[in-house]
PDB file of N, CA and C in Angstrom:
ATOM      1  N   UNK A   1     -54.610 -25.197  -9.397  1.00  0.00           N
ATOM      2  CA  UNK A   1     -53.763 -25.893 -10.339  1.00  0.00           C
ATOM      3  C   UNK A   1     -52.451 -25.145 -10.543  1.00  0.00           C
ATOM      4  N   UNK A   2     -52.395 -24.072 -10.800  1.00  0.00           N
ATOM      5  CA  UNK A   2     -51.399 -22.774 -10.657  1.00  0.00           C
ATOM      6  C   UNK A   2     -50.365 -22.761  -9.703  1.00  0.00           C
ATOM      7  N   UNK A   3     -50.783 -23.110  -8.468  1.00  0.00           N
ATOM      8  CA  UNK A   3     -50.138 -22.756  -7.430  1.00  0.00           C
ATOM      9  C   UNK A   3     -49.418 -24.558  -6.755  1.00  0.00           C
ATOM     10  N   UNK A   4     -50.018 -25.340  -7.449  1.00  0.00           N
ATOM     11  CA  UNK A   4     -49.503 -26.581  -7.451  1.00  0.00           C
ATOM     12  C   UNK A   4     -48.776 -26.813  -8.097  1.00  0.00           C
ATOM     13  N   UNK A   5     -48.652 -26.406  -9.502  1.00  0.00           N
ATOM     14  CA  UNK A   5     -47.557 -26.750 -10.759  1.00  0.00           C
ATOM     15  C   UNK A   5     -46.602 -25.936 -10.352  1.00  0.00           C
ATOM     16  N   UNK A   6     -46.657 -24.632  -9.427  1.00  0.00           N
ATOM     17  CA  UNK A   6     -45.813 -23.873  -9.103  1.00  0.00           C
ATOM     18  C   UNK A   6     -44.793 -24.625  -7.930  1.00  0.00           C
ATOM     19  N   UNK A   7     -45.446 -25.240  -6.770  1.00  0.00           N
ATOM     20  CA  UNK A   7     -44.934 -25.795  -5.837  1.00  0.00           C
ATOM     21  C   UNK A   7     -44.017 -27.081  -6.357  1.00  0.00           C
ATOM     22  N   UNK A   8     -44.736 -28.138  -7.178  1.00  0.00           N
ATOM     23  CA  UNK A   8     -43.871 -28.764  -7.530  1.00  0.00           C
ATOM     24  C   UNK A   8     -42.286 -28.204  -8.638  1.00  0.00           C
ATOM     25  N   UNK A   9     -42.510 -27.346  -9.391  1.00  0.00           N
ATOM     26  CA  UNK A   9     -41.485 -26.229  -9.885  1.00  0.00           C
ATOM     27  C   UNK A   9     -40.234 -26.349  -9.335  1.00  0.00           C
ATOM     28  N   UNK A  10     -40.684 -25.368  -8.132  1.00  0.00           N
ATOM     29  CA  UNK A  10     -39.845 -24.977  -7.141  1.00  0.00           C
ATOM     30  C   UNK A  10     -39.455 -26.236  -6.438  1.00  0.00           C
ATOM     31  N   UNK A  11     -40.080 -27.249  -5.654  1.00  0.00           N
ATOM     32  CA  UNK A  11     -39.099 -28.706  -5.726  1.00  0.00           C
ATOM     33  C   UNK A  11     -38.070 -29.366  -6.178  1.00  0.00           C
ATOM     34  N   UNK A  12     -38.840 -29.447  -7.493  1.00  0.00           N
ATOM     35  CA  UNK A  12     -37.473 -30.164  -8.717  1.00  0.00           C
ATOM     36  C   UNK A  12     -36.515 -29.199  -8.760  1.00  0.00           C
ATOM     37  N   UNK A  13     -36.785 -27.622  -8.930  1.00  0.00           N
ATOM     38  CA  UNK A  13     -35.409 -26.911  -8.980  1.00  0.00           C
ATOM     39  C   UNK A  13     -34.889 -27.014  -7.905  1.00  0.00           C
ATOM     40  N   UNK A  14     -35.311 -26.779  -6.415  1.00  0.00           N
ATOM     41  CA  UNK A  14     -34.602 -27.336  -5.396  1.00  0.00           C
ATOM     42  C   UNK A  14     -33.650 -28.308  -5.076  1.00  0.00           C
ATOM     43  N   UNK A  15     -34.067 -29.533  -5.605  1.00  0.00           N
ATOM     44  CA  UNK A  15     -33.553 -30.515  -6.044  1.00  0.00           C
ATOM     45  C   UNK A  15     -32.418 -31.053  -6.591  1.00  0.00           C
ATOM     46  N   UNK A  16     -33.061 -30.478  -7.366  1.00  0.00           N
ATOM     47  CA  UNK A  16     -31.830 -30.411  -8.492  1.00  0.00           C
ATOM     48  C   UNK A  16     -30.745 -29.546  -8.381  1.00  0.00           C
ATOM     49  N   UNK A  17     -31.031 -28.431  -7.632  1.00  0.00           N
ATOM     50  CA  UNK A  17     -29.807 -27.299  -6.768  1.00  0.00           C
ATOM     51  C   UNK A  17     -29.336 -28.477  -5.615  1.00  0.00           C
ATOM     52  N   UNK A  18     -30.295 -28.803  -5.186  1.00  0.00           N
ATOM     53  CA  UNK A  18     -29.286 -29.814  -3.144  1.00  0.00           C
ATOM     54  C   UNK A  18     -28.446 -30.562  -4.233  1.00  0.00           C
ATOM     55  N   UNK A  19     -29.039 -31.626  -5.045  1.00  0.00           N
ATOM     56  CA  UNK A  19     -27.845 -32.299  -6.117  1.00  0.00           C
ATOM     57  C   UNK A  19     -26.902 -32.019  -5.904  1.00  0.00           C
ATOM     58  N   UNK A  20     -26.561 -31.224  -7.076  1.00  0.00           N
ATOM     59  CA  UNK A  20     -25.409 -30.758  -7.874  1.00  0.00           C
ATOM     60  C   UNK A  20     -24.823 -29.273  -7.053  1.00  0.00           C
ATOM     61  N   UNK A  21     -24.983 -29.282  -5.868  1.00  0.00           N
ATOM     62  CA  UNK A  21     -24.445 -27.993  -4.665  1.00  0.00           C
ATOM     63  C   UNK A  21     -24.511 -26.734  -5.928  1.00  0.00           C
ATOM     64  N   UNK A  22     -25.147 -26.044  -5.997  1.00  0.00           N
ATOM     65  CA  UNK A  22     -25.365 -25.228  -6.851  1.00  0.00           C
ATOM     66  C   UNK A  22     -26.115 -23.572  -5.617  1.00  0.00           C
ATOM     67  N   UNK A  23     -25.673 -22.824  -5.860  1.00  0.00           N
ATOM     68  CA  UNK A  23     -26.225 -21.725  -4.944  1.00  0.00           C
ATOM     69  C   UNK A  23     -25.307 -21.642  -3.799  1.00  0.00           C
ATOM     70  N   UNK A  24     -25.420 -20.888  -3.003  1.00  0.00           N
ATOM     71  CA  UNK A  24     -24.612 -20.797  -1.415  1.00  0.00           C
ATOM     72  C   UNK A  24     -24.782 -21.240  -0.478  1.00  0.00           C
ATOM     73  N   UNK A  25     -25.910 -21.582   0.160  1.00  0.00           N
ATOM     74  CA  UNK A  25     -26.404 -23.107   0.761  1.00  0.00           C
ATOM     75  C   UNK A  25     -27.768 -23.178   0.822  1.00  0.00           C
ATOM     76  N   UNK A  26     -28.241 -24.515   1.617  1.00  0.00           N
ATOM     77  CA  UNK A  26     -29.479 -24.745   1.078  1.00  0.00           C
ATOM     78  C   UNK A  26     -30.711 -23.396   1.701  1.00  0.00           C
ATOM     79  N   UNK A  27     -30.143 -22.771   2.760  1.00  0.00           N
ATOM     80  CA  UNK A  27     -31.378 -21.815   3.591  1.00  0.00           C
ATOM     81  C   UNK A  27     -31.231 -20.585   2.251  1.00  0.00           C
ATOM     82  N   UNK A  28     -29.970 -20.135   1.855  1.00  0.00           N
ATOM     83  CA  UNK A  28     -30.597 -19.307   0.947  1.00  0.00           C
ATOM     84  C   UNK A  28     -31.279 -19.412  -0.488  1.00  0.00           C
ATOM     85  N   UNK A  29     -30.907 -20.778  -0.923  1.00  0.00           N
ATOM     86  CA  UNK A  29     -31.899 -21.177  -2.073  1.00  0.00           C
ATOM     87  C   UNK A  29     -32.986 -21.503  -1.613  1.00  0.00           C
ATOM     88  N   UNK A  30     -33.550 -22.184  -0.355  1.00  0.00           N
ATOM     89  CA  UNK A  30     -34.759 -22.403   0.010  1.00  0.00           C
ATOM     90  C   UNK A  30     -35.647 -20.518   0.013  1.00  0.00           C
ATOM     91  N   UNK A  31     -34.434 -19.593   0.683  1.00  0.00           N
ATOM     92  CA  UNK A  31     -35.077 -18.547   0.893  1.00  0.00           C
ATOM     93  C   UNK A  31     -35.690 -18.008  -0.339  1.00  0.00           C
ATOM     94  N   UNK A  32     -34.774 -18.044  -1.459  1.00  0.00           N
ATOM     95  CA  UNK A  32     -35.592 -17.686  -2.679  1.00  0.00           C
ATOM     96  C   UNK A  32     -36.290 -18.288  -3.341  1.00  0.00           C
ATOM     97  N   UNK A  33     -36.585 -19.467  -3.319  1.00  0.00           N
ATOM     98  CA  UNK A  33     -37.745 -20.244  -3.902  1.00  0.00           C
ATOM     99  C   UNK A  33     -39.058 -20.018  -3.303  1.00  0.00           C
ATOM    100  N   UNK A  34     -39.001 -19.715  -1.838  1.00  0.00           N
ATOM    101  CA  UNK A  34     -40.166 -19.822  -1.176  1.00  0.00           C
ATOM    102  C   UNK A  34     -40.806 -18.303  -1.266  1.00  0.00           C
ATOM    103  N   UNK A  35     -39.513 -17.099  -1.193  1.00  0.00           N
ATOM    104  CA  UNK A  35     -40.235 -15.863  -1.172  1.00  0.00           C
ATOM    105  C   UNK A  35     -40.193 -15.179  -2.752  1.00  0.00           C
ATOM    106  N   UNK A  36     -39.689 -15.944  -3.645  1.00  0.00           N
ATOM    107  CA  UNK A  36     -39.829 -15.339  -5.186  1.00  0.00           C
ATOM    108  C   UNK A  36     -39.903 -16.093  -6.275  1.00  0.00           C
ATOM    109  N   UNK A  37     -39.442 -17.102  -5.944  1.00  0.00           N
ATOM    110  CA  UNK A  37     -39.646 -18.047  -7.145  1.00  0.00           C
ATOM    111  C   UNK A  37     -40.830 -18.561  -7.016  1.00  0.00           C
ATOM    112  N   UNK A  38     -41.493 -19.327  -6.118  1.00  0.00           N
ATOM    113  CA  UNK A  38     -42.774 -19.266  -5.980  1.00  0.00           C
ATOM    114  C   UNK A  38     -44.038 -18.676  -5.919  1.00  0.00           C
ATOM    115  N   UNK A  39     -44.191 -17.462  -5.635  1.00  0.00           N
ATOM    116  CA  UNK A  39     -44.969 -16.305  -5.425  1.00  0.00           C
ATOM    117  C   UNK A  39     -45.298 -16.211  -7.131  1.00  0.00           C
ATOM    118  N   UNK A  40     -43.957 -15.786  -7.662  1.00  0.00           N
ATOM    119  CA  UNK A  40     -43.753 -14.839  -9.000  1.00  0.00           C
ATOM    120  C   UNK A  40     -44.475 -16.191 -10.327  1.00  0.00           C
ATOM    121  N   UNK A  41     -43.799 -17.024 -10.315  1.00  0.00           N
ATOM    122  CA  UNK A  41     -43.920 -18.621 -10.808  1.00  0.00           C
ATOM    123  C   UNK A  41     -45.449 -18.786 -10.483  1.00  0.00           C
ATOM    124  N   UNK A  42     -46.324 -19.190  -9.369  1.00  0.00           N
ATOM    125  CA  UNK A  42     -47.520 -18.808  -9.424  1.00  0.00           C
ATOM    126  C   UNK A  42     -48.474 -17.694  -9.711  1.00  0.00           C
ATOM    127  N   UNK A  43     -47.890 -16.632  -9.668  1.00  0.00           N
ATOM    128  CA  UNK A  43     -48.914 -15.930 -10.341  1.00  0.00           C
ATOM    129  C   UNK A  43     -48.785 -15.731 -12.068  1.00  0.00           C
ATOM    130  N   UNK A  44     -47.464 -15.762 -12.390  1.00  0.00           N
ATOM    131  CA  UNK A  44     -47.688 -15.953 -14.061  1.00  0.00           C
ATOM    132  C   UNK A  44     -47.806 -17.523 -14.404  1.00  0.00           C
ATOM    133  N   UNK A  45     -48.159 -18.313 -13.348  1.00  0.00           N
ATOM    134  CA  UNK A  45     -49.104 -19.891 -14.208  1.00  0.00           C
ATOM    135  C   UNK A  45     -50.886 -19.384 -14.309  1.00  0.00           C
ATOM    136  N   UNK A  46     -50.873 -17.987 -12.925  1.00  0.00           N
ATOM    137  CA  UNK A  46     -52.406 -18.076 -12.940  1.00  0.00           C
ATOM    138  C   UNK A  46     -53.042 -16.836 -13.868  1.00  0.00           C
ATOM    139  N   UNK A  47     -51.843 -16.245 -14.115  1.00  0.00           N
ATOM    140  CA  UNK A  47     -52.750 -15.379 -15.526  1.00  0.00           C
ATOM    141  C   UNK A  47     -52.754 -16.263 -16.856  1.00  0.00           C
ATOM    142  N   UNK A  48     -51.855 -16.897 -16.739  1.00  0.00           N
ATOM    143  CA  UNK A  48     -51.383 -17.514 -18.027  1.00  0.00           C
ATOM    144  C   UNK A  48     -52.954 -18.472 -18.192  1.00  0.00           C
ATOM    145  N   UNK A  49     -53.248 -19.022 -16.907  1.00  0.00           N
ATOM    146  CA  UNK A  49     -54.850 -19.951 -16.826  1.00  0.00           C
ATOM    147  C   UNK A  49     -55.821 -18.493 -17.412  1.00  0.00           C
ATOM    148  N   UNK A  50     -55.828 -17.554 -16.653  1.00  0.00           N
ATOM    149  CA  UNK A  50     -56.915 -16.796 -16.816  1.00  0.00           C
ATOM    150  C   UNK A  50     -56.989 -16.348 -18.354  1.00  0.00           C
ATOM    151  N   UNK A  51     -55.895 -15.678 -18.925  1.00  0.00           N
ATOM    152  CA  UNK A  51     -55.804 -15.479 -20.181  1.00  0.00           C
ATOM    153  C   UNK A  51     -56.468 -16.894 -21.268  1.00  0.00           C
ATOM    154  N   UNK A  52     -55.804 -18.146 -21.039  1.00  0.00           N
ATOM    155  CA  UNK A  52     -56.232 -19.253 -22.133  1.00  0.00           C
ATOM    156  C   UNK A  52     -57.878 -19.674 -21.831  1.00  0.00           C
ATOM    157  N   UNK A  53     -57.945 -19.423 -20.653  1.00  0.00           N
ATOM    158  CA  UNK A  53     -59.882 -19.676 -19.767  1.00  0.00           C
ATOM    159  C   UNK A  53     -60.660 -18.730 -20.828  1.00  0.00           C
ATOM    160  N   UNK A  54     -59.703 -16.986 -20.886  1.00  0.00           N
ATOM    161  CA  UNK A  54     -60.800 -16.273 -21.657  1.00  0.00           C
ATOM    162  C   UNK A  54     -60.886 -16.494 -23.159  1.00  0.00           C
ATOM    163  N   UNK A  55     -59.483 -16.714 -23.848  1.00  0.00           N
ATOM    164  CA  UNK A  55     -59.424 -16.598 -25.215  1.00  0.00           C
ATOM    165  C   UNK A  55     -60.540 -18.021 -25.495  1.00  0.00           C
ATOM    166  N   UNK A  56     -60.376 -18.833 -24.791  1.00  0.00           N
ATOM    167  CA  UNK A  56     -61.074 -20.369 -25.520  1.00  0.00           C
ATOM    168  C   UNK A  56     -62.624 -20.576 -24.831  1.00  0.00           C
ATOM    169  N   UNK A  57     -62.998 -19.753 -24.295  1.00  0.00           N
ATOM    170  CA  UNK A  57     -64.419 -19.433 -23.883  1.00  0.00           C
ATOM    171  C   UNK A  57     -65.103 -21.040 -23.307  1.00  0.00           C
ATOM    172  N   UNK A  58     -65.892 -21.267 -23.897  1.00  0.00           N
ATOM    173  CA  UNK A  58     -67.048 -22.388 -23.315  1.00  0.00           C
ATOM    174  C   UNK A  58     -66.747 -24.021 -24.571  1.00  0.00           C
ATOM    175  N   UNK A  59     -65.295 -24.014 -24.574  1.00  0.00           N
ATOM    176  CA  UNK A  59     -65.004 -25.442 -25.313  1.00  0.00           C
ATOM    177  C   UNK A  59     -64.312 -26.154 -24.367  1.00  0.00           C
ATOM    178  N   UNK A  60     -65.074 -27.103 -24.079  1.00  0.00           N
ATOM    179  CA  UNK A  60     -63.887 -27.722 -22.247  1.00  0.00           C
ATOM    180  C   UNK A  60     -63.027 -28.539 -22.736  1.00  0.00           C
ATOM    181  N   UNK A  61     -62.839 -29.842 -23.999  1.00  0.00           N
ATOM    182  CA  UNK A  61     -61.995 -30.324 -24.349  1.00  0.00           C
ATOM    183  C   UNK A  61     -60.617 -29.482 -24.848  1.00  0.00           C
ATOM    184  N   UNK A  62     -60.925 -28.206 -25.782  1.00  0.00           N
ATOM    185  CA  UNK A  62     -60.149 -28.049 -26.201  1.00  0.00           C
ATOM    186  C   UNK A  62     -59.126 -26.942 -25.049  1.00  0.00           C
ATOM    187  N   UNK A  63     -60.064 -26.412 -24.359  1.00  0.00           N
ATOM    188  CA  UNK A  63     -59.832 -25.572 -23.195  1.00  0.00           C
ATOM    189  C   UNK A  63     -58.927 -25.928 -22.090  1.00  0.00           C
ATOM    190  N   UNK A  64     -59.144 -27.406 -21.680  1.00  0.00           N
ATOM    191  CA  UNK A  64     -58.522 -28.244 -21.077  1.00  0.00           C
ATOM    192  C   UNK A  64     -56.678 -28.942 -21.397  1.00  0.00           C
ATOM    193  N   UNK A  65     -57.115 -29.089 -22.795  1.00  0.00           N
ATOM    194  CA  UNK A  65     -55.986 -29.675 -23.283  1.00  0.00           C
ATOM    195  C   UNK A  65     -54.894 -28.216 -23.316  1.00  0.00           C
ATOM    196  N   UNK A  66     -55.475 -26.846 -23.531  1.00  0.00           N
ATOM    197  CA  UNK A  66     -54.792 -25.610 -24.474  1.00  0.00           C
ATOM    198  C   UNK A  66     -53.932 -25.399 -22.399  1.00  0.00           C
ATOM    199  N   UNK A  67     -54.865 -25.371 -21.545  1.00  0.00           N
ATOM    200  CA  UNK A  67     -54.630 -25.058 -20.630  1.00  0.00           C
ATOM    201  C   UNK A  67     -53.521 -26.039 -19.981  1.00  0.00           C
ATOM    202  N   UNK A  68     -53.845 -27.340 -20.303  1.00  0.00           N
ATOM    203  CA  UNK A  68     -52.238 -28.185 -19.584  1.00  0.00           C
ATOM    204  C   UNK A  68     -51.097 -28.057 -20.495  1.00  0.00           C
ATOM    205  N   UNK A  69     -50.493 -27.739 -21.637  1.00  0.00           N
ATOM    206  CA  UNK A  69     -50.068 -27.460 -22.650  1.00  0.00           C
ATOM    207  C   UNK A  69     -49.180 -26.064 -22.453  1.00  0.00           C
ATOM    208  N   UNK A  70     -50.158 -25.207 -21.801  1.00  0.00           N
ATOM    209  CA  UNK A  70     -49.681 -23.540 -21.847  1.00  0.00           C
ATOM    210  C   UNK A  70     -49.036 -23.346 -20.033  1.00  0.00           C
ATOM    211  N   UNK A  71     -49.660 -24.112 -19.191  1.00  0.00           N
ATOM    212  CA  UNK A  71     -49.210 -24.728 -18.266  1.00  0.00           C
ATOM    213  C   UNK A  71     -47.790 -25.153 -18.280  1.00  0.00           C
ATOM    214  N   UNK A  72     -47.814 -26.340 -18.299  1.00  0.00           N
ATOM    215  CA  UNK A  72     -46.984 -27.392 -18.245  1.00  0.00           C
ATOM    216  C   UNK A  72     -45.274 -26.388 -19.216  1.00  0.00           C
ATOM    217  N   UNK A  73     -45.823 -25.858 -20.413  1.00  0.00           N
ATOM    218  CA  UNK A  73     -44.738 -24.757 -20.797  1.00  0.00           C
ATOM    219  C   UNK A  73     -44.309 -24.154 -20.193  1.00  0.00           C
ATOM    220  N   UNK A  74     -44.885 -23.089 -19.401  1.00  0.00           N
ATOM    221  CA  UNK A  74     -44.918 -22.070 -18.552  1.00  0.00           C
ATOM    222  C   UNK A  74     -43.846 -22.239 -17.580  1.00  0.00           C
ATOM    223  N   UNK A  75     -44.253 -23.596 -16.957  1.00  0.00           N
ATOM    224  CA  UNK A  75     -43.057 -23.678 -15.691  1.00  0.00           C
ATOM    225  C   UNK A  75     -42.440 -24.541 -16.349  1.00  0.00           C
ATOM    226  N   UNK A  76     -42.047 -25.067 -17.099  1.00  0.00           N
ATOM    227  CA  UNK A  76     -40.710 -26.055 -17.867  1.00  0.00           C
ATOM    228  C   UNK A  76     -40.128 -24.471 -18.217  1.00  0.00           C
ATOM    229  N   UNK A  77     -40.492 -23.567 -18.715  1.00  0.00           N
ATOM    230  CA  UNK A  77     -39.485 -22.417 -18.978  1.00  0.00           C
ATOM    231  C   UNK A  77     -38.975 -22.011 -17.850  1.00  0.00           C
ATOM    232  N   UNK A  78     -39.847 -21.341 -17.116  1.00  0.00           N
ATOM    233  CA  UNK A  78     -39.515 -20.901 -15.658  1.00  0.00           C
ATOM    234  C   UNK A  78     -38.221 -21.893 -15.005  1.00  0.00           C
ATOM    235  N   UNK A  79     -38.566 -23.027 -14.725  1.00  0.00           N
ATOM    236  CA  UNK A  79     -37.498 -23.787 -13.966  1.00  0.00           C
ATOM    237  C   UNK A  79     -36.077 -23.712 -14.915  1.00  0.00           C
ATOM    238  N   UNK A  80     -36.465 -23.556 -16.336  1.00  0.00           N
ATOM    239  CA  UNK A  80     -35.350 -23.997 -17.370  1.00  0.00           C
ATOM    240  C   UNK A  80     -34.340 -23.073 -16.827  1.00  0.00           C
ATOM    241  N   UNK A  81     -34.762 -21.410 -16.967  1.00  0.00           N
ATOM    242  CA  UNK A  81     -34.129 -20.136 -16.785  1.00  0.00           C
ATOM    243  C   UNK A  81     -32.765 -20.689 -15.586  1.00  0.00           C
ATOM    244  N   UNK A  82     -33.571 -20.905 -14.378  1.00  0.00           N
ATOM    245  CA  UNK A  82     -32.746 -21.084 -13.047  1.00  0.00           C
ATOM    246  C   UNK A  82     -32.538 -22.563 -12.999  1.00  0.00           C
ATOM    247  N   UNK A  83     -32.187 -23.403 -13.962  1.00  0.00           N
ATOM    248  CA  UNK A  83     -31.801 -24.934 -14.228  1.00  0.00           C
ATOM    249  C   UNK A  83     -30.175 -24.331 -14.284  1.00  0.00           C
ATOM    250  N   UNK A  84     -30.059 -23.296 -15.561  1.00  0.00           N
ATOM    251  CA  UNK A  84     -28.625 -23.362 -16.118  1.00  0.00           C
ATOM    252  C   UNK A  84     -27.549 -23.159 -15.571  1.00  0.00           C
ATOM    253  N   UNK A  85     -26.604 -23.383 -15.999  1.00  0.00           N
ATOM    254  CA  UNK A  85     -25.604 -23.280 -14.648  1.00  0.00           C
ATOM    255  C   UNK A  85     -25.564 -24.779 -13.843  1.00  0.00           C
ATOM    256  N   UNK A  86     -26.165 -25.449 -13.723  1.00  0.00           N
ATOM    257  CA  UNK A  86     -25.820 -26.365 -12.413  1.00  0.00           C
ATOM    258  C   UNK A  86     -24.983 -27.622 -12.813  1.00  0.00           C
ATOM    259  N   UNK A  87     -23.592 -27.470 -13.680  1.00  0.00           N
ATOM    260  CA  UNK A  87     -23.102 -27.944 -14.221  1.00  0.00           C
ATOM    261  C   UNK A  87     -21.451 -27.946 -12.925  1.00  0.00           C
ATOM    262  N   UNK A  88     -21.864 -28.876 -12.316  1.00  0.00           N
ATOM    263  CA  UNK A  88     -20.903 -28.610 -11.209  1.00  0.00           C
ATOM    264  C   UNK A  88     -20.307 -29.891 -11.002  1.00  0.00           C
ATOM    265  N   UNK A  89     -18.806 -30.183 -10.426  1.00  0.00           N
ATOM    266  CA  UNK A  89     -18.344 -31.468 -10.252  1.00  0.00           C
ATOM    267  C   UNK A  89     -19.365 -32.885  -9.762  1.00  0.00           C
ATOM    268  N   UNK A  90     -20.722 -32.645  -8.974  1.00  0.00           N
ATOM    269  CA  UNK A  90     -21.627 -33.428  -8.704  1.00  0.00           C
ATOM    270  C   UNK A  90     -22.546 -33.977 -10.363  1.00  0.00           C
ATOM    271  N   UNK A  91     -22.615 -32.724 -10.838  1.00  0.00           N
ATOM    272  CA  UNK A  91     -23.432 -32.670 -11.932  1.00  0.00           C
ATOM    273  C   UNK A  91     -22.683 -32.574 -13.286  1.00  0.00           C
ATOM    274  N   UNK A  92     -21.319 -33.102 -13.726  1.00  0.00           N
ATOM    275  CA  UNK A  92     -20.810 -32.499 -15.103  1.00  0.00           C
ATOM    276  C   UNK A  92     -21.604 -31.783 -16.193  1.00  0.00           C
ATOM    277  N   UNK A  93     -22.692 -32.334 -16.378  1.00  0.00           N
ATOM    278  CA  UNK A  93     -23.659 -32.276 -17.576  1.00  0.00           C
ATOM    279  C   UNK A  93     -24.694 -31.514 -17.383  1.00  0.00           C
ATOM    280  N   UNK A  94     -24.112 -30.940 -15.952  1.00  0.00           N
ATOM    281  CA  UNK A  94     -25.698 -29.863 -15.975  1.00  0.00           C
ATOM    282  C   UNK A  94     -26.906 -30.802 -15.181  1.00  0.00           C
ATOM    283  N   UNK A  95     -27.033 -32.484 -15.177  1.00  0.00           N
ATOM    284  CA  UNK A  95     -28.006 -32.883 -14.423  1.00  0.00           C
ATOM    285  C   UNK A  95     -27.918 -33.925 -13.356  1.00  0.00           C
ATOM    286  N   UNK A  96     -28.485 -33.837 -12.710  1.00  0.00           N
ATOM    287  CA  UNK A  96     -28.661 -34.630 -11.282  1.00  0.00           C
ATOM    288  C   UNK A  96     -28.586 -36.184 -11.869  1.00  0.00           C
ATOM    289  N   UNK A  97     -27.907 -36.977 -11.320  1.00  0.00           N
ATOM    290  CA  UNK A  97     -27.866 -38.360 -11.134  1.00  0.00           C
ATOM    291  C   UNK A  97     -29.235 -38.892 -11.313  1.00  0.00           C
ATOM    292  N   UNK A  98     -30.372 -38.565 -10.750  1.00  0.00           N
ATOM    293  CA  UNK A  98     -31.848 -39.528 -10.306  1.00  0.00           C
ATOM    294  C   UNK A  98     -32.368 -38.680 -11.413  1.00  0.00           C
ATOM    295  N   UNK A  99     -32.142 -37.923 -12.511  1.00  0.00           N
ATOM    296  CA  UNK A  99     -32.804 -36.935 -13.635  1.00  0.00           C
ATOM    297  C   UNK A  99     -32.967 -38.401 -14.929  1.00  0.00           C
ATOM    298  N   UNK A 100     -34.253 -38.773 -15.253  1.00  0.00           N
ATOM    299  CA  UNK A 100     -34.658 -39.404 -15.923  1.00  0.00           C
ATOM    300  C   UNK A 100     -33.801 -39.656 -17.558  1.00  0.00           C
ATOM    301  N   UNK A 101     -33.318 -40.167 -17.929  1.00  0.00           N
ATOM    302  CA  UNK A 101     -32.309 -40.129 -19.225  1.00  0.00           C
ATOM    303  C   UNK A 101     -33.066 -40.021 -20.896  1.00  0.00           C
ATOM    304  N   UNK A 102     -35.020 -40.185 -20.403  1.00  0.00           N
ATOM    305  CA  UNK A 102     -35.490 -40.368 -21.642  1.00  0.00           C
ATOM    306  C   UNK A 102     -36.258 -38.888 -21.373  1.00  0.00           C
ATOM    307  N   UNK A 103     -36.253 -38.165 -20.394  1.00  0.00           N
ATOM    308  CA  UNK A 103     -36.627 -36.736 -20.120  1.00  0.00           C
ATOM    309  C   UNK A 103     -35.802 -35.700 -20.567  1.00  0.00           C
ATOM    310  N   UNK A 104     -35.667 -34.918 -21.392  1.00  0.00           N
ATOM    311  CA  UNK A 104     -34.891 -33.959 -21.733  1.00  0.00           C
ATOM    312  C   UNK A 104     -35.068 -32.784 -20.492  1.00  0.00           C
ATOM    313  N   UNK A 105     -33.566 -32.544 -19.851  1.00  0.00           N
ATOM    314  CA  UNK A 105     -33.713 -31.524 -18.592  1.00  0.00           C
ATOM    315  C   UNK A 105     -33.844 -30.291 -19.119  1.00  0.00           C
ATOM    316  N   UNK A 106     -34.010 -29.787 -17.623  1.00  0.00           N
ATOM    317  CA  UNK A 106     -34.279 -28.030 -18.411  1.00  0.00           C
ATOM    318  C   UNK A 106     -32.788 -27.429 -18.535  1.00  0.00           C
ATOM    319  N   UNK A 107     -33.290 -26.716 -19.194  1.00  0.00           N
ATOM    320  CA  UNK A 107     -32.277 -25.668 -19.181  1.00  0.00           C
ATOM    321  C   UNK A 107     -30.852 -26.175 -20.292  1.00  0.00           C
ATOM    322  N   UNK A 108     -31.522 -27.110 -20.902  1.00  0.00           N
ATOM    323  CA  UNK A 108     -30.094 -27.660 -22.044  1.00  0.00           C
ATOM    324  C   UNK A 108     -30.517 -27.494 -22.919  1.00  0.00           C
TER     325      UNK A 108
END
């Protein structure tokens, strides 16, 4: 689950970098998503699981919900950090054209 919420992460910020030409071109933002933003981004989604797995022990509803919640935070921060900035003649506002209008983006 960790390493999936991580992959998609790194997508949308991708993304949202090809957009709005943001970075120096696409091989070196690909280069750092794939060898640090991803790596680093998955392993603090999978302590972040291991930590909420131990504190909430043997309750699966509430365990479940605490875990998509602490999740789903986790990398909305992460992406937010390396969102900012991409406020470029493609992007005035900081977001990509196809960026949902009832979704609040990261990093604003």
């Amino acid at each position: 689950m960790a390493l999936l919420l991580a992959v998609f992460s790194a997508l949308l910020l991708g993304r949202s970098w090809n957009t709005c030409d943001v970075g120096v071109n696409n091989a070196a933002n690909a280069g750092f998503l794939l060898w640090l933003f991803l790596p680093g981004l998955g392993t603090v989604l999978l302590l972040a699981w291991a930590v909420v797995g131990a504190l909430l022990g043997n309750r699966p509803l509430l365990h479940a919900l605490a875990l998509a919640v602490t999740l789903l935070g986790v990398a909305w921060s992460a992406v937010s950090i390396f969102w900012a900035g991409t406020a470029t003649p493609q992007c005035p506002g900081g977001v990509p054209p196809w960026w949902p209008s009832f979704l609040p983006a990261p990093g604003l």
